[in-house]
PDB file of N, CA and C in Angstrom:
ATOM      1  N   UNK A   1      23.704 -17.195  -9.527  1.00  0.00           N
ATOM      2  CA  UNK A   1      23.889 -15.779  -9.806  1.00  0.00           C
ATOM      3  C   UNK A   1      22.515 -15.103  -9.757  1.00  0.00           C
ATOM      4  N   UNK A   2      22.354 -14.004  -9.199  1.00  0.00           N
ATOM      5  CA  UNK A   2      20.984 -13.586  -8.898  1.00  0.00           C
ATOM      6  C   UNK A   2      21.430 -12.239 -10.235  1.00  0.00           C
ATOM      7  N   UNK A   3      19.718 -11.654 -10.102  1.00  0.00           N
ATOM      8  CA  UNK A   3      19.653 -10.983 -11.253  1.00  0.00           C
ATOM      9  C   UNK A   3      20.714  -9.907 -11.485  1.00  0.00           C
ATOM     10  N   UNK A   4      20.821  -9.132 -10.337  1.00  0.00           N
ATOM     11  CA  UNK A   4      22.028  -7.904 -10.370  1.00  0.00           C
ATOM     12  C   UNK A   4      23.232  -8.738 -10.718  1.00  0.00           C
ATOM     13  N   UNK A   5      23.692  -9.547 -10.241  1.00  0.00           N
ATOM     14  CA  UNK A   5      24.959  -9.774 -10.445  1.00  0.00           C
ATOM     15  C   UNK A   5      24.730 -10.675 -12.023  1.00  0.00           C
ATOM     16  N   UNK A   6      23.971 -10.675 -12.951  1.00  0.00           N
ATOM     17  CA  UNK A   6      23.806 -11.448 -14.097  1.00  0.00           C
ATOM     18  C   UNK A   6      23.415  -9.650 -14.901  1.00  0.00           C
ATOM     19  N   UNK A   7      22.914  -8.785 -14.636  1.00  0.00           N
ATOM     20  CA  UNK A   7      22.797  -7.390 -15.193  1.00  0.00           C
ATOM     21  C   UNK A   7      23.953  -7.009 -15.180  1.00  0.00           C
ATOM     22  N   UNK A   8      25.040  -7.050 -14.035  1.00  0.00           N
ATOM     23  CA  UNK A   8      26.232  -5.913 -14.234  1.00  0.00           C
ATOM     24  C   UNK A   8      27.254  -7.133 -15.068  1.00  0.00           C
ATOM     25  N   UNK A   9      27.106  -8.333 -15.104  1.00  0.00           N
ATOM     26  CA  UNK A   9      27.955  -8.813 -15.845  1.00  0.00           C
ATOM     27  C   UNK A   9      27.658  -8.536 -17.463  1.00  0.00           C
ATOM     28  N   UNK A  10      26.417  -8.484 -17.707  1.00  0.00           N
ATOM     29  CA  UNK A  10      25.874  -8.081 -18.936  1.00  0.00           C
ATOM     30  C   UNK A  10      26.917  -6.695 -19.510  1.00  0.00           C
ATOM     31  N   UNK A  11      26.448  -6.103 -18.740  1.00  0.00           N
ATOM     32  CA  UNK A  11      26.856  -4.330 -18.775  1.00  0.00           C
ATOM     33  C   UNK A  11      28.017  -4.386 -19.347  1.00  0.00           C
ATOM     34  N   UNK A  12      29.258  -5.341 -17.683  1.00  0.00           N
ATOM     35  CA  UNK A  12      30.286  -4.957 -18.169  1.00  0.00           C
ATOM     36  C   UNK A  12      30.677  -5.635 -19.771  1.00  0.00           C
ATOM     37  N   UNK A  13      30.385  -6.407 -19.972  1.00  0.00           N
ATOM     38  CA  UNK A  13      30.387  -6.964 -21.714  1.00  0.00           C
ATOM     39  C   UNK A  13      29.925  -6.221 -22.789  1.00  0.00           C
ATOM     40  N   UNK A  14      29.025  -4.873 -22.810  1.00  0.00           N
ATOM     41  CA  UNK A  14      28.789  -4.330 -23.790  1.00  0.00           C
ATOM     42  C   UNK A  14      29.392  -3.493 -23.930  1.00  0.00           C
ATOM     43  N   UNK A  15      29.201  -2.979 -25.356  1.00  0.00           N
ATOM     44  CA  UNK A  15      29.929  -2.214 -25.765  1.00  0.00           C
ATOM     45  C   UNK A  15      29.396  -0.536 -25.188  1.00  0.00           C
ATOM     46  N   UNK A  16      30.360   0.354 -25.481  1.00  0.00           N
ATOM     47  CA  UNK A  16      29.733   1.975 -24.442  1.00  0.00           C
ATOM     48  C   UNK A  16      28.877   2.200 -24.966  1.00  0.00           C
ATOM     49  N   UNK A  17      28.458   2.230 -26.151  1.00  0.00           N
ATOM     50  CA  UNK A  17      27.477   3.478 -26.490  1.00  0.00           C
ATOM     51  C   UNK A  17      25.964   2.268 -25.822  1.00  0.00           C
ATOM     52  N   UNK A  18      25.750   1.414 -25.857  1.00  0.00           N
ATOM     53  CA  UNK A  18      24.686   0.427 -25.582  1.00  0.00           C
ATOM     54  C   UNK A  18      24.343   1.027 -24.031  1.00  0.00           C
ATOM     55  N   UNK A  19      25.822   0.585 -23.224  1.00  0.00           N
ATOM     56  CA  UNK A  19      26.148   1.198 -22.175  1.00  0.00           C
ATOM     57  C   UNK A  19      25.254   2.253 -21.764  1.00  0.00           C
ATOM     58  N   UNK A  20      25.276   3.412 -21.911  1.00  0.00           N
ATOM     59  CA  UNK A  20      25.035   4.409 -22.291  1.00  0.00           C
ATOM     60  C   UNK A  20      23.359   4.697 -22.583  1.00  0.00           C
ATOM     61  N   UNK A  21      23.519   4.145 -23.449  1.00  0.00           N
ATOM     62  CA  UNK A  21      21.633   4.002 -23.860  1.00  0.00           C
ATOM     63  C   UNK A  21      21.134   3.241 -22.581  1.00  0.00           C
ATOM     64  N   UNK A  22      21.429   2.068 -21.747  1.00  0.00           N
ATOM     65  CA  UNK A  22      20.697   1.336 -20.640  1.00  0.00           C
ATOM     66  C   UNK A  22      20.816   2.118 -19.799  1.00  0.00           C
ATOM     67  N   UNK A  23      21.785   3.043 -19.639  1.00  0.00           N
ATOM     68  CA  UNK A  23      22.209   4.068 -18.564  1.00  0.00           C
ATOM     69  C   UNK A  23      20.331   5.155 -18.680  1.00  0.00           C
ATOM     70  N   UNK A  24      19.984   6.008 -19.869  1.00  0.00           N
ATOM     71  CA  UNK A  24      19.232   6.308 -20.066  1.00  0.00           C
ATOM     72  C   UNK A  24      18.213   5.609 -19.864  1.00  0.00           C
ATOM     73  N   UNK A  25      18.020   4.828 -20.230  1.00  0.00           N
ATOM     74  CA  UNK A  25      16.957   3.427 -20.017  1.00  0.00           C
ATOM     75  C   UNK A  25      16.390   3.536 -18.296  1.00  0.00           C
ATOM     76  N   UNK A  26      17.182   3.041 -17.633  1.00  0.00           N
ATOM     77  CA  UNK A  26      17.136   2.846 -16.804  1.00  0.00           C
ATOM     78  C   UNK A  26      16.943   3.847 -15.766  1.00  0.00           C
ATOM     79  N   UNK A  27      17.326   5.267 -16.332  1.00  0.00           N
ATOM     80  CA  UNK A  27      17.241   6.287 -14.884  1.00  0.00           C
ATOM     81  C   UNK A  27      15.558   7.185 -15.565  1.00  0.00           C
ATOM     82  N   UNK A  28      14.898   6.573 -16.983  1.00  0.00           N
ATOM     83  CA  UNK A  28      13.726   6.613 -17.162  1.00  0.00           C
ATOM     84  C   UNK A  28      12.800   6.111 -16.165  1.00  0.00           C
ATOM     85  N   UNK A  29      12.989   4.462 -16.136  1.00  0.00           N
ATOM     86  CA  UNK A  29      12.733   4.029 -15.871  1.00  0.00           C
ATOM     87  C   UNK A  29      12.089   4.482 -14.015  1.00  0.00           C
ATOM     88  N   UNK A  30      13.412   4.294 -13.713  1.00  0.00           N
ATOM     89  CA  UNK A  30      13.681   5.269 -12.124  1.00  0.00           C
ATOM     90  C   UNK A  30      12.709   6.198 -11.715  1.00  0.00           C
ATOM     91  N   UNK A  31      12.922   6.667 -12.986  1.00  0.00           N
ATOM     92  CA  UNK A  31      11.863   8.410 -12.725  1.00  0.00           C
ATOM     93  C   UNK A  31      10.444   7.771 -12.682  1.00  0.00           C
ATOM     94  N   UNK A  32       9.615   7.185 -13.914  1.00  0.00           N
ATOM     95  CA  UNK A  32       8.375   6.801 -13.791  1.00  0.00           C
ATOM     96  C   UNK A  32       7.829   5.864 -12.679  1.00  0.00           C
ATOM     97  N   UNK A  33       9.217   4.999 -12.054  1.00  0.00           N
ATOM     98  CA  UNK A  33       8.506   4.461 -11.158  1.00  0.00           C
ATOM     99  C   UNK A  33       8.264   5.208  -9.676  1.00  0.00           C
ATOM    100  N   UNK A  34       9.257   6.350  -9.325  1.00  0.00           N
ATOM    101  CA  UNK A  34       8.961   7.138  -8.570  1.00  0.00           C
ATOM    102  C   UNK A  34       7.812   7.976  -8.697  1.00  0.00           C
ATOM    103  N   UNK A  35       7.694   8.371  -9.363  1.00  0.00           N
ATOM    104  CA  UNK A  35       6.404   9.473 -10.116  1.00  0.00           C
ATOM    105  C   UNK A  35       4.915   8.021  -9.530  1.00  0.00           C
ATOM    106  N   UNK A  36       4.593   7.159  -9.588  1.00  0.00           N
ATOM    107  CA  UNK A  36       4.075   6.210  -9.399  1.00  0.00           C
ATOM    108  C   UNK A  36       3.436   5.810  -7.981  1.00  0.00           C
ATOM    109  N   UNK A  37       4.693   5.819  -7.246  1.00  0.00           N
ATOM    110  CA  UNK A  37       4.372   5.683  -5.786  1.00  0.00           C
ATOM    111  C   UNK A  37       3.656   6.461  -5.211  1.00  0.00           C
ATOM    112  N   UNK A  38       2.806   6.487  -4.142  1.00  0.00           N
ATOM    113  CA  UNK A  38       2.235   7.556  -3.548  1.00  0.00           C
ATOM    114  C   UNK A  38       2.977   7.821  -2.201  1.00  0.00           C
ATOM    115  N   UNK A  39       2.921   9.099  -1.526  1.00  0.00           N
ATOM    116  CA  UNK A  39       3.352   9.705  -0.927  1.00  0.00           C
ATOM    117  C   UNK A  39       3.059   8.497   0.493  1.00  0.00           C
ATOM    118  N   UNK A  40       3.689   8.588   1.993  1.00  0.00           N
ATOM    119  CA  UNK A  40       2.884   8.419   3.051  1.00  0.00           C
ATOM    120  C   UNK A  40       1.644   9.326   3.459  1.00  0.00           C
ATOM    121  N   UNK A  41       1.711  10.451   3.272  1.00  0.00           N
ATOM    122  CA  UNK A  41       0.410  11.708   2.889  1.00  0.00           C
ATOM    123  C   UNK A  41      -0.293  11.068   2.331  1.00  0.00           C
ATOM    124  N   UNK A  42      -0.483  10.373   1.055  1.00  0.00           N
ATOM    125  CA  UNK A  42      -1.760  10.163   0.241  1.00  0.00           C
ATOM    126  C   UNK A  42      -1.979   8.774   1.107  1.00  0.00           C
ATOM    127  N   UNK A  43      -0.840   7.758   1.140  1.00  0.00           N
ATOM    128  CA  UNK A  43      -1.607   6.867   2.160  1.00  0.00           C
ATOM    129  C   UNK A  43      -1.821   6.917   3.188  1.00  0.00           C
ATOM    130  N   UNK A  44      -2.162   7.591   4.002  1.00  0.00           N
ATOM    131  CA  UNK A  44      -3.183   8.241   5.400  1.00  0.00           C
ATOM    132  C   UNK A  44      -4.391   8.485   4.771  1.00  0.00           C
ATOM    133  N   UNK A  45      -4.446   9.794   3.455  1.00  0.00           N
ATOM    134  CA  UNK A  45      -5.557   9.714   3.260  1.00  0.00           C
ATOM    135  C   UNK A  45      -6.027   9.093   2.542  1.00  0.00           C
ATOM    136  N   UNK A  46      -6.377   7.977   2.080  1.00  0.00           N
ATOM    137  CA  UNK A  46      -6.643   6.969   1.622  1.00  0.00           C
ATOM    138  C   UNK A  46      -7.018   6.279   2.561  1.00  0.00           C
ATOM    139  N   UNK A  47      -6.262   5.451   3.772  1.00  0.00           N
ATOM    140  CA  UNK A  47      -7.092   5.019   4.460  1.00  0.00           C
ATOM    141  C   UNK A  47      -8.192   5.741   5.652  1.00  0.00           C
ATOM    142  N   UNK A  48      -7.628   6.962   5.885  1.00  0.00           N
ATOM    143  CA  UNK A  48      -8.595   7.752   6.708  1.00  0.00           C
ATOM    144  C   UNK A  48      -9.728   7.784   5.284  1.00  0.00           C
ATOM    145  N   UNK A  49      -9.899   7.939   4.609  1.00  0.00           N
ATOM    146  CA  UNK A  49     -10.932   8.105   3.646  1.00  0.00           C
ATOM    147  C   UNK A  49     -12.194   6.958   3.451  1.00  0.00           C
ATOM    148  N   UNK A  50     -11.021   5.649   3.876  1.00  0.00           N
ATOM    149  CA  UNK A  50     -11.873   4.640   3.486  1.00  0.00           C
ATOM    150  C   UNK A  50     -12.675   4.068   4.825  1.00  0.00           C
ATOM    151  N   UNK A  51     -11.795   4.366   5.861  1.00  0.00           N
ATOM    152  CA  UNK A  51     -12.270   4.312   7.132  1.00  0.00           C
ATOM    153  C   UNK A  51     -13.498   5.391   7.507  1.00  0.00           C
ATOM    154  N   UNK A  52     -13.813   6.395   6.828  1.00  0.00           N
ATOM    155  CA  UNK A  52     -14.682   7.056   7.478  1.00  0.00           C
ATOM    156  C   UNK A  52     -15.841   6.681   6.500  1.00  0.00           C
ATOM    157  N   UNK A  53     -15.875   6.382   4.325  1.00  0.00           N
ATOM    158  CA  UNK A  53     -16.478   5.534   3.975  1.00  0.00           C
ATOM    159  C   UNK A  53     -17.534   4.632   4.548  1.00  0.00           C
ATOM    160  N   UNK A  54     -16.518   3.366   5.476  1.00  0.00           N
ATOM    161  CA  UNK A  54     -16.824   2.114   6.078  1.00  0.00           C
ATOM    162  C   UNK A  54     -17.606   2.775   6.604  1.00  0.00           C
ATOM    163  N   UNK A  55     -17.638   4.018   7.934  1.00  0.00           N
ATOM    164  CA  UNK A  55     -18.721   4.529   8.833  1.00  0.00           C
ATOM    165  C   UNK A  55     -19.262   4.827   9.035  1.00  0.00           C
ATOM    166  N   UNK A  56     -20.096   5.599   6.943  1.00  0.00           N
ATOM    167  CA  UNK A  56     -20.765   6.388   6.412  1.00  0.00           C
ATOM    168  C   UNK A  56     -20.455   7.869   7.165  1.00  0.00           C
ATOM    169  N   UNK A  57     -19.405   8.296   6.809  1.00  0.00           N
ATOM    170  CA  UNK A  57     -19.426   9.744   7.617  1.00  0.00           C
ATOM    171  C   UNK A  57     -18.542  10.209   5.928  1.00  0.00           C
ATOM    172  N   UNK A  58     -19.824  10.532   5.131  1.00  0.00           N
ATOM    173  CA  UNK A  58     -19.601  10.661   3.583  1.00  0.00           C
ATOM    174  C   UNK A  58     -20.408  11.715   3.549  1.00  0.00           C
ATOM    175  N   UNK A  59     -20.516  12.359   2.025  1.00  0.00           N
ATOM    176  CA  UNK A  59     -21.615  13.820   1.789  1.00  0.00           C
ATOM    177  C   UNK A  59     -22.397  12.633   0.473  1.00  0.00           C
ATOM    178  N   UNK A  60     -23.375  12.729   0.820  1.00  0.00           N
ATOM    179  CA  UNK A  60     -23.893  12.494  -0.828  1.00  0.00           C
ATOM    180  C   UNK A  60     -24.125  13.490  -2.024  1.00  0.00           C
ATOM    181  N   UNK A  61     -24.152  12.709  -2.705  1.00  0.00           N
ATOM    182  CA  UNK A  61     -23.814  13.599  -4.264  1.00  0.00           C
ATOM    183  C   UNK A  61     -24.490  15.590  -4.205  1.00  0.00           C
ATOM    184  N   UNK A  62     -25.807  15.157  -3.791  1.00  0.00           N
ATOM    185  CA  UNK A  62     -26.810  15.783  -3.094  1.00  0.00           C
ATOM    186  C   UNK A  62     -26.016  17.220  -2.222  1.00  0.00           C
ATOM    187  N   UNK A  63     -25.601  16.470  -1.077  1.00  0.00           N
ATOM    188  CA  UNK A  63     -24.583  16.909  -0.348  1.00  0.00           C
ATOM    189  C   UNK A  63     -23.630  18.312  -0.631  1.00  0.00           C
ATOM    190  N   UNK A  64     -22.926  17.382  -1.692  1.00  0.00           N
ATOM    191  CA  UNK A  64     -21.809  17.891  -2.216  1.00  0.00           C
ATOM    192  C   UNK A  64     -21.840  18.996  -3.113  1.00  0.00           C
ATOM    193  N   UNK A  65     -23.280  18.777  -3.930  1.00  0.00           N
ATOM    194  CA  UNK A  65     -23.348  19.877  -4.715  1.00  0.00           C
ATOM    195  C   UNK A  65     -23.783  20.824  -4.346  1.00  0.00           C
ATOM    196  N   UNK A  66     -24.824  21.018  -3.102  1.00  0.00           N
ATOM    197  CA  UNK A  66     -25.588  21.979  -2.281  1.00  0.00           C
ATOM    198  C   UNK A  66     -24.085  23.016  -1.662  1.00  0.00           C
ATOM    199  N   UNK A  67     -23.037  22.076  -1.292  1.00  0.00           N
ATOM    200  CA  UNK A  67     -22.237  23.149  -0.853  1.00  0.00           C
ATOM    201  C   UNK A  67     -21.240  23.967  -1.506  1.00  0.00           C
ATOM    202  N   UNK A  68     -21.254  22.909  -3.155  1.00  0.00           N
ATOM    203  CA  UNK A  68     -20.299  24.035  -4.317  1.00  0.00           C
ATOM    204  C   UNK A  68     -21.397  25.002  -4.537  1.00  0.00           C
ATOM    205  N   UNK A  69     -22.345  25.419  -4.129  1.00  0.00           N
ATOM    206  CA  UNK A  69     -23.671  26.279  -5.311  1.00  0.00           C
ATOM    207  C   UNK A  69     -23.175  27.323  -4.254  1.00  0.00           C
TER     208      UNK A  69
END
């Protein structure tokens, strides 16, 4: 028996209101792990980021602040 089919046998054995609460539980759960993932957007830039890093095509600190002033 793999895990889902050992979870919904669980389920169906409890009582509702428990029910109910894992129901909540679980679409928490759902939410934070979505909230978590990053976009395909952020992973492009992430690796375009790290790729240009690797090639030094970076601002130094120096850089960076000369062009917020």
């Amino acid at each position: 028996m793999n895990l889902k089919e050992q979870l919904l046998q669980e389920i169906e054995q409890a009582p509702a209101p428990l029910v109910s609460q894992l129901l909540d539980f679980l679409l928490f759960i759902k939410e934070r792990h979505l909230e978590e993932e990053i976009t395909k957007t952020e992973q492009a830039n992430i690796i375009a980021s790290l790729k240009d890093y690797q090639e030094g095509n970076y601002l130094t600190l120096e850089e960076y602040e000369a062009m917020q002033a």
